[in-house]
N, C-alpha and C. Protein backbone atom coordinates (compact mmCIF):
# COMPACT_ATOMS: atom_id res chain seq x y z
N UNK A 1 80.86 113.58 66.73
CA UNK A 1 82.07 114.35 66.94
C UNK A 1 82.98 113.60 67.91
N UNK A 2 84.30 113.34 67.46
CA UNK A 2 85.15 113.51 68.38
C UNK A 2 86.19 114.02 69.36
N UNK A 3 86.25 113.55 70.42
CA UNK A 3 87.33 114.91 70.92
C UNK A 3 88.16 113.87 71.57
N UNK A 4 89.67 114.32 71.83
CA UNK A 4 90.64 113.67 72.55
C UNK A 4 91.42 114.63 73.40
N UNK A 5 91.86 114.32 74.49
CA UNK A 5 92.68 115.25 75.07
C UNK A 5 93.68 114.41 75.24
N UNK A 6 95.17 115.76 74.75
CA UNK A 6 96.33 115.01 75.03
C UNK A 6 97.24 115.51 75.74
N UNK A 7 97.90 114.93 76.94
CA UNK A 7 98.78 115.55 77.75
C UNK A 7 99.99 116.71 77.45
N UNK A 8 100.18 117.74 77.75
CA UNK A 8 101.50 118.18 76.58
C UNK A 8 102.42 119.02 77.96
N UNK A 9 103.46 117.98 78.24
CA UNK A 9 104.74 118.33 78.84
C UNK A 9 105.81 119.28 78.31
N UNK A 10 105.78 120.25 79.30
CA UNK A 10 106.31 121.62 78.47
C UNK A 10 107.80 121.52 79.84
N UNK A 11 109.36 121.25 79.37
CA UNK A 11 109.98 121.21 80.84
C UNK A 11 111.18 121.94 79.74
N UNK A 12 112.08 121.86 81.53
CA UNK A 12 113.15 122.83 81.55
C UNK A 12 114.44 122.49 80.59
N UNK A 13 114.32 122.16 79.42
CA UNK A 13 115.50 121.74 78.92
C UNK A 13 115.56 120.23 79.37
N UNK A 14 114.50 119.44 79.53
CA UNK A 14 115.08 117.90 80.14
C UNK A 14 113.72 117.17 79.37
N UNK A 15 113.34 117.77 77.97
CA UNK A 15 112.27 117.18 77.20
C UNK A 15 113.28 116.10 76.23
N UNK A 16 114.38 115.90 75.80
CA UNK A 16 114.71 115.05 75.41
C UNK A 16 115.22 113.47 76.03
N UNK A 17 115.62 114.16 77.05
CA UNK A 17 116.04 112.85 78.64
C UNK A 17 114.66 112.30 79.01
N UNK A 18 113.59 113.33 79.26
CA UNK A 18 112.54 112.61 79.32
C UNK A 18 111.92 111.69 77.96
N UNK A 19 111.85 112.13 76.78
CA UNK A 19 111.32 111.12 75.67
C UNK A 19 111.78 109.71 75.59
N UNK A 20 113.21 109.89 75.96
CA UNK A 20 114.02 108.64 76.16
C UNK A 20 113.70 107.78 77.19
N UNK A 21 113.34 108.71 78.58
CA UNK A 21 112.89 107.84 79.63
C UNK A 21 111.62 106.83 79.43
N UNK A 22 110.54 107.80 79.09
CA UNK A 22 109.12 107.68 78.23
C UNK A 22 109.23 106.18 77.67
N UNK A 23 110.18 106.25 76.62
CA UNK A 23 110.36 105.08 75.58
C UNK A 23 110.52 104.00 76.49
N UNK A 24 111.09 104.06 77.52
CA UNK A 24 112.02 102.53 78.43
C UNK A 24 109.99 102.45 79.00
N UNK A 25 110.23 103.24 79.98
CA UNK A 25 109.50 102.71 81.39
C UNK A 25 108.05 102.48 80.49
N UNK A 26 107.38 103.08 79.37
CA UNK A 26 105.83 103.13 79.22
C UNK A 26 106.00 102.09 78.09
N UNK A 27 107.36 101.95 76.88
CA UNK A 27 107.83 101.09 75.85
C UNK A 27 106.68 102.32 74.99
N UNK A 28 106.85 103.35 74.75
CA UNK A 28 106.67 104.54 74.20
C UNK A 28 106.98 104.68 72.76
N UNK A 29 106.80 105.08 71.50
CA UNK A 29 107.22 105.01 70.35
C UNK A 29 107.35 106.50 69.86
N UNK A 30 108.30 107.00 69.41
CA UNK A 30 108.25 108.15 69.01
C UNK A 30 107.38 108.91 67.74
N UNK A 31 106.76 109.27 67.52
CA UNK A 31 106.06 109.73 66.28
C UNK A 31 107.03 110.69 65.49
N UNK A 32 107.51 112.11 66.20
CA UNK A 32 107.70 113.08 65.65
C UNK A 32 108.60 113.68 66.87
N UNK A 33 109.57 114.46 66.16
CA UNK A 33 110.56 115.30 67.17
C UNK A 33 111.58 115.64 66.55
N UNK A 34 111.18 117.44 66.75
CA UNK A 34 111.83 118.34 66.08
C UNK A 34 112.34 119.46 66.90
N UNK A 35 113.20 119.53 67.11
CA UNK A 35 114.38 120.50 68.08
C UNK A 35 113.94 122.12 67.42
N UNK A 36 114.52 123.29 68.54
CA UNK A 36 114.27 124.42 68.08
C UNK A 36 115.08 124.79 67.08
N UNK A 37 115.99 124.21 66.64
CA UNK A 37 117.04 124.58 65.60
C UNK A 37 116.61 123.91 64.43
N UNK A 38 115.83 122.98 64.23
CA UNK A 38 115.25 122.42 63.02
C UNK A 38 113.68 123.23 62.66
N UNK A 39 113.52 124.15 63.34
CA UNK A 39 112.76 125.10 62.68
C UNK A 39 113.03 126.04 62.25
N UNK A 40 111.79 126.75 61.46
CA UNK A 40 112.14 128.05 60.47
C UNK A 40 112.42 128.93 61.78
N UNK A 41 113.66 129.98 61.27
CA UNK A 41 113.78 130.81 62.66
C UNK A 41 112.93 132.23 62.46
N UNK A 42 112.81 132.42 63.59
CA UNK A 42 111.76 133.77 63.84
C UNK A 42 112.34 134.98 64.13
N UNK A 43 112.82 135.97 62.96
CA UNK A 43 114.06 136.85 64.13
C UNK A 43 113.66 137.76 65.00
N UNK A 44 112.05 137.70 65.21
CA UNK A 44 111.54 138.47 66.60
C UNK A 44 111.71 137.44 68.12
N UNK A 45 112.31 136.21 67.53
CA UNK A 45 112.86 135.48 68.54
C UNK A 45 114.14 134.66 68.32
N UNK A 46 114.86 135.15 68.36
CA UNK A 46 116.45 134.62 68.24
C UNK A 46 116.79 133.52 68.81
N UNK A 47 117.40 132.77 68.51
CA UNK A 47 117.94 131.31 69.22
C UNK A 47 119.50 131.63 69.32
N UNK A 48 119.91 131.44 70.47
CA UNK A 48 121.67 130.94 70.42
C UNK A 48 121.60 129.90 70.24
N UNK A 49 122.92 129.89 70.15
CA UNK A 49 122.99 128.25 69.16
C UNK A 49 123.05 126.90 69.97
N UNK A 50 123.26 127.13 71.73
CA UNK A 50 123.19 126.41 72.85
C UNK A 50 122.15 125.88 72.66
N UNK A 51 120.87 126.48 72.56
CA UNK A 51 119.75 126.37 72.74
C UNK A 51 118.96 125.56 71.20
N UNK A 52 119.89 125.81 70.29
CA UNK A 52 119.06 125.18 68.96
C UNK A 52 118.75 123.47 69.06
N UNK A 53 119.79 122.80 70.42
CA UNK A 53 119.44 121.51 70.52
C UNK A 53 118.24 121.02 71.32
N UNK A 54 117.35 121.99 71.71
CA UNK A 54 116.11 121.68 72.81
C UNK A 54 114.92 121.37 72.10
N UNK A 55 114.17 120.63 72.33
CA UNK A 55 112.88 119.97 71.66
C UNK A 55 111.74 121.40 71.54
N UNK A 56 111.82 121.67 70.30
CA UNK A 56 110.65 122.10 70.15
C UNK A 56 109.13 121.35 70.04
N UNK A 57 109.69 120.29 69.85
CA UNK A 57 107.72 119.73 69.51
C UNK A 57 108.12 118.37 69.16
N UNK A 58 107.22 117.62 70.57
CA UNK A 58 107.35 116.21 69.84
C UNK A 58 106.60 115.16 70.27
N UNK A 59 106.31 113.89 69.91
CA UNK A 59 104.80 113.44 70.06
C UNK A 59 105.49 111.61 70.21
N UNK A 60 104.61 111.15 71.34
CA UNK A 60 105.12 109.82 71.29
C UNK A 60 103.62 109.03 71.73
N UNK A 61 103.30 107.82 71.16
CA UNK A 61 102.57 107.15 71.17
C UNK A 61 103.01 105.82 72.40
N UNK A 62 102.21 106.11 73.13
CA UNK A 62 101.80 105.17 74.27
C UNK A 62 100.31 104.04 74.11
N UNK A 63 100.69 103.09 73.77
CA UNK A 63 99.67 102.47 73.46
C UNK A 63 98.78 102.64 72.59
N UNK A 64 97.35 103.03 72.97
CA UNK A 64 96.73 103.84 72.28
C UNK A 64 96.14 105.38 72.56
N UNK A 65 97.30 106.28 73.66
CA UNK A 65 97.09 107.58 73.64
C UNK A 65 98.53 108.15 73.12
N UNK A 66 98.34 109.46 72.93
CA UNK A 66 99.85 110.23 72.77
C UNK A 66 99.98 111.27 73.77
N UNK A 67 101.58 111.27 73.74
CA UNK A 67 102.23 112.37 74.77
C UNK A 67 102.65 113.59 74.15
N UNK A 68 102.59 114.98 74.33
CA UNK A 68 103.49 115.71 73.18
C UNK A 68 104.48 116.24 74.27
N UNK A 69 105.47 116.69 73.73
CA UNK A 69 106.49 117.24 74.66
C UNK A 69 107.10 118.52 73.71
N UNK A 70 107.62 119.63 74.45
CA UNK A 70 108.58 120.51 74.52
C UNK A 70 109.22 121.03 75.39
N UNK A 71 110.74 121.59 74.90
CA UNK A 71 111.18 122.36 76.05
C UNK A 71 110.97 124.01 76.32
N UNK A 72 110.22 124.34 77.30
CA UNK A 72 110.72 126.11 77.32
C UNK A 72 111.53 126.48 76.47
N UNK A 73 110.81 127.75 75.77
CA UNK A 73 111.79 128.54 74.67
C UNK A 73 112.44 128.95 75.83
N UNK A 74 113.50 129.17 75.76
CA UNK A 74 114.55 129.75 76.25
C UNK A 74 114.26 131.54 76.64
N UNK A 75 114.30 131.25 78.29
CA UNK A 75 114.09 132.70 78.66
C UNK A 75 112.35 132.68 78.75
N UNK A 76 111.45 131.76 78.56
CA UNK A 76 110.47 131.94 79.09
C UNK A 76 110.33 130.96 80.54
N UNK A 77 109.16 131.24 81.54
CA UNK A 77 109.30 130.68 82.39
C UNK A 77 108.64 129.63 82.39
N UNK A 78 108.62 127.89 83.31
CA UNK A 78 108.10 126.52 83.12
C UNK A 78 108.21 126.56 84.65
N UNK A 79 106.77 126.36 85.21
CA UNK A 79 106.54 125.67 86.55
C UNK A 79 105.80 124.02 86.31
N UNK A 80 106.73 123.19 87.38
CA UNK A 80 106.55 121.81 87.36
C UNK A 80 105.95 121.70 88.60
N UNK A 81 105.04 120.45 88.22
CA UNK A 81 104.23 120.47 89.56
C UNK A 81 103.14 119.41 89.58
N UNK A 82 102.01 119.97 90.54
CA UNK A 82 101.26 118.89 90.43
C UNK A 82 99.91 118.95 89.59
N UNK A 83 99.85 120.54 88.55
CA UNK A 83 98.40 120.92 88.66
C UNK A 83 98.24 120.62 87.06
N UNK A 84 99.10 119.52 86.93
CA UNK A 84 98.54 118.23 85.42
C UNK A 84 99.12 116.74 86.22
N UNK A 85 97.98 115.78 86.30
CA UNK A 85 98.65 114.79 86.52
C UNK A 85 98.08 113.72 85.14
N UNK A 86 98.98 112.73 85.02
CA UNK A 86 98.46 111.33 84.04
C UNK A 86 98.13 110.09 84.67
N UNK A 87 96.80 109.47 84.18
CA UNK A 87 96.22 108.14 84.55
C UNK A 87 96.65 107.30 83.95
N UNK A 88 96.83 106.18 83.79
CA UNK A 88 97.39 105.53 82.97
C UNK A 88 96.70 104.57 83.19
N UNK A 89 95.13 103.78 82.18
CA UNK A 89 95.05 102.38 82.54
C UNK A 89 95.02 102.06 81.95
N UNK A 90 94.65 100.98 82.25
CA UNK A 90 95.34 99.45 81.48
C UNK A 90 94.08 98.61 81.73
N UNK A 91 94.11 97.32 81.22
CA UNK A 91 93.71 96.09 81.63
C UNK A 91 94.01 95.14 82.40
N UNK A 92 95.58 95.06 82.78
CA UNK A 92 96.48 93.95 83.03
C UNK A 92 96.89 94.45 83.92
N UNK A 93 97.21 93.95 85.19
CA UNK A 93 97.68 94.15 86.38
C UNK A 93 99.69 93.97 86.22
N UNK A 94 99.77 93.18 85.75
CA UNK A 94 100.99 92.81 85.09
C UNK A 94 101.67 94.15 84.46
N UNK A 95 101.07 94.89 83.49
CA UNK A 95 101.77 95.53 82.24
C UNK A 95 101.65 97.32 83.28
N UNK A 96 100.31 97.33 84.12
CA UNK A 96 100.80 98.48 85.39
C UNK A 96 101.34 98.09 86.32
N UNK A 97 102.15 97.12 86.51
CA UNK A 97 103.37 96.70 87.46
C UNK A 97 104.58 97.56 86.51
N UNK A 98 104.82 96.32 85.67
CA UNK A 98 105.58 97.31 84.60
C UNK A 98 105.77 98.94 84.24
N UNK A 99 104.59 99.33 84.03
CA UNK A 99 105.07 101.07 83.85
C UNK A 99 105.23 101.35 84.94
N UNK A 100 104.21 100.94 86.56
CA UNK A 100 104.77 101.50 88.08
C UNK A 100 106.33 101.93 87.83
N UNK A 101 106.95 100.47 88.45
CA UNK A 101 108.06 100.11 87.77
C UNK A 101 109.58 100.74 86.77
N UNK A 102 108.68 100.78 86.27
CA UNK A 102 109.43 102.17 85.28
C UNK A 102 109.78 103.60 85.46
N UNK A 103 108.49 104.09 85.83
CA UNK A 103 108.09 105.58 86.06
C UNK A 103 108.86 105.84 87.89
N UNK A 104 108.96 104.77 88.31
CA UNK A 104 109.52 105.35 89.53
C UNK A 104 111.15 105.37 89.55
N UNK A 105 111.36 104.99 88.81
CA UNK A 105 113.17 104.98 88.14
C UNK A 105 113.32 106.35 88.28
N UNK A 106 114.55 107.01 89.84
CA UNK A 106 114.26 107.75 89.82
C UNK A 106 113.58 109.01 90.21
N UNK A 107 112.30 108.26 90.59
CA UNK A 107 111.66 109.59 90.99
C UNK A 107 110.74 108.80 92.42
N UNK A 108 109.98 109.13 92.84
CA UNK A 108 109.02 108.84 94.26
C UNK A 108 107.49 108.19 94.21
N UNK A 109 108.03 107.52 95.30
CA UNK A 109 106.55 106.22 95.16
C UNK A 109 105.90 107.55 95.94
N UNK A 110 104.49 107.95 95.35
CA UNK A 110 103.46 108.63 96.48
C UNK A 110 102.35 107.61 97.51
N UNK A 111 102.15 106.47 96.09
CA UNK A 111 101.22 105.12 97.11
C UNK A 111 101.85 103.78 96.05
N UNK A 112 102.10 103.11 97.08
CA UNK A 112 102.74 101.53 96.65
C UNK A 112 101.53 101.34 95.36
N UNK A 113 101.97 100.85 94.30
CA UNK A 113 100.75 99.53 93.38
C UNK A 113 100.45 98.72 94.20
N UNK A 114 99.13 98.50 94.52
CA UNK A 114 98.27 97.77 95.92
C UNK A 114 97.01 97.29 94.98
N UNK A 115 96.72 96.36 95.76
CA UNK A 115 94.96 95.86 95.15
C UNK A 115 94.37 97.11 95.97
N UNK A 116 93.00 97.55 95.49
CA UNK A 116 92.13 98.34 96.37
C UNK A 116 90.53 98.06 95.67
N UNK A 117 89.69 98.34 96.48
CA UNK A 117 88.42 98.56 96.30
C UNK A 117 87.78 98.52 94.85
N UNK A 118 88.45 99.45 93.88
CA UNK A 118 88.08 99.91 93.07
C UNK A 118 88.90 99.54 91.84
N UNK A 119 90.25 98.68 92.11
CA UNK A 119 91.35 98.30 91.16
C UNK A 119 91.86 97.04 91.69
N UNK A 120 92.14 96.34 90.43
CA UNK A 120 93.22 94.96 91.45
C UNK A 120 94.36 95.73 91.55
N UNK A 121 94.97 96.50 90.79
CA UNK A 121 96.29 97.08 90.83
C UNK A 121 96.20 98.48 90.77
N UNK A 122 96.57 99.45 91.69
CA UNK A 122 96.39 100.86 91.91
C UNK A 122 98.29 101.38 92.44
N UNK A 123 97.88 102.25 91.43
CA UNK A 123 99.10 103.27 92.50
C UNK A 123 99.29 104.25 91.80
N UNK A 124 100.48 105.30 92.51
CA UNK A 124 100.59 106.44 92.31
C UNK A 124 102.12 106.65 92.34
N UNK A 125 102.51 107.39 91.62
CA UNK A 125 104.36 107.65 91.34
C UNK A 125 104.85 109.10 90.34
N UNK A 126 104.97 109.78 91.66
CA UNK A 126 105.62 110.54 90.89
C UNK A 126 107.36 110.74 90.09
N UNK A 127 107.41 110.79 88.46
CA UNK A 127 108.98 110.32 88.17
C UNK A 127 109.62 111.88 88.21
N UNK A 128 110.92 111.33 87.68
CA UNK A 128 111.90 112.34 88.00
C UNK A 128 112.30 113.34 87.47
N UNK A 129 111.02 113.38 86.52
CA UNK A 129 110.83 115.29 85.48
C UNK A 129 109.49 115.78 86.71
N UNK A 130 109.26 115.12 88.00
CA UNK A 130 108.06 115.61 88.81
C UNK A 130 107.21 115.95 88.24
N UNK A 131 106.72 115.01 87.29
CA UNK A 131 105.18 114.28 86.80
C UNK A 131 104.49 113.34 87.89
N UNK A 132 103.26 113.59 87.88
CA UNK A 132 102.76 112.59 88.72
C UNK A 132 101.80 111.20 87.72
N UNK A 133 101.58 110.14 88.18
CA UNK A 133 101.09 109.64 87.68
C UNK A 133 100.19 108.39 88.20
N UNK A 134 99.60 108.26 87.63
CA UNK A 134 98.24 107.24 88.62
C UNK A 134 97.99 106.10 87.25
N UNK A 135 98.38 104.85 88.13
CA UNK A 135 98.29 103.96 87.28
C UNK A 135 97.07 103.08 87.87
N UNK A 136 96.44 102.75 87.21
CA UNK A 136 94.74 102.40 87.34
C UNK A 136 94.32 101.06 86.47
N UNK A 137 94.65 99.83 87.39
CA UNK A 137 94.30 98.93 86.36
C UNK A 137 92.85 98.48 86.57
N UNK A 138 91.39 98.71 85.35
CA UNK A 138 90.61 97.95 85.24
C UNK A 138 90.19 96.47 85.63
N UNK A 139 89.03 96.54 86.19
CA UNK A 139 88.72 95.53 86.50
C UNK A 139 88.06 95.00 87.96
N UNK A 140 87.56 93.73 88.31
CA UNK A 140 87.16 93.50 89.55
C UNK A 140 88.16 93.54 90.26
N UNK A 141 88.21 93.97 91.46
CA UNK A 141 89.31 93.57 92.91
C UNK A 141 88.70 92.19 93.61
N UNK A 142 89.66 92.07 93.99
CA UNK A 142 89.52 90.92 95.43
C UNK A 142 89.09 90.70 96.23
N UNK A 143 88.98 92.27 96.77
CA UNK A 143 88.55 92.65 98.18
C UNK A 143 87.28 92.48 98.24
């Protein structure tokens, strides 16, 4: 049997700014993404038509995991925070310079990318949809 778990970013109307961001800083590929107005409508839940441009459901391939994203239906509530974070490793000390790099465009270094104990390249960054993220590169350290 297999099982996978996949991250699924649920934000305030800023799920399309983020997919775009996604694409630059991680070089992210889009799979699928379909707005609430490109679905069948539900008339026990009405859409204004402001709202028909917000991501209902959408999926982007990072390497070899995926991200899914949506925005809050409209009028329900979305707390952002810290109580999902993403690891991100790698092999290459180089290519988590790069997403570091990226992901802090924006948003706040929590710990510099540093060699440590347990990583040649470690760090932590939270970006500017206040995702956190821990980039973890494999391998021996130095130290």
């Amino acid at each position: 049997m297999s099982v996978r778990l996949t991250p699924y970013l649920v934000l305030p109307g800023t799920a399309a700014e983020a997919i775009t961001f996604y694409e630059k800083a991680l070089d992210a590929q889009v799979l699928f993404k379909q707005t609430f107005g490109e679905m069948s409508a539900n008339p026990e839940f009405p859409l204004a038509d402001e709202h028909k441009g917000l991501v209902g459901h959408a999926m982007l391939q990072v390497g070899e995991s995926q991200l899914m994203f949506s925005d809050t239906f409209p009028g329900q509530p979305v707390q952002l925070g810290d109580h999902v974070t993403i690891c991100i490793t790698t092999k290459d000390a180089s290519l988590s310079k790069q997403y570091f790099e990226g992901l802090k465009d924006g948003g706040t270094v929590i710990m510099d990318l540093h060699e440590a104990f347990f990583s040649p390249a470690y760090g932590q960054v939270k970006d500017k949809f206040g995702v956190t993220f821990h980039l973890f590169t494999e391998g021996a350290s130095m130290n």
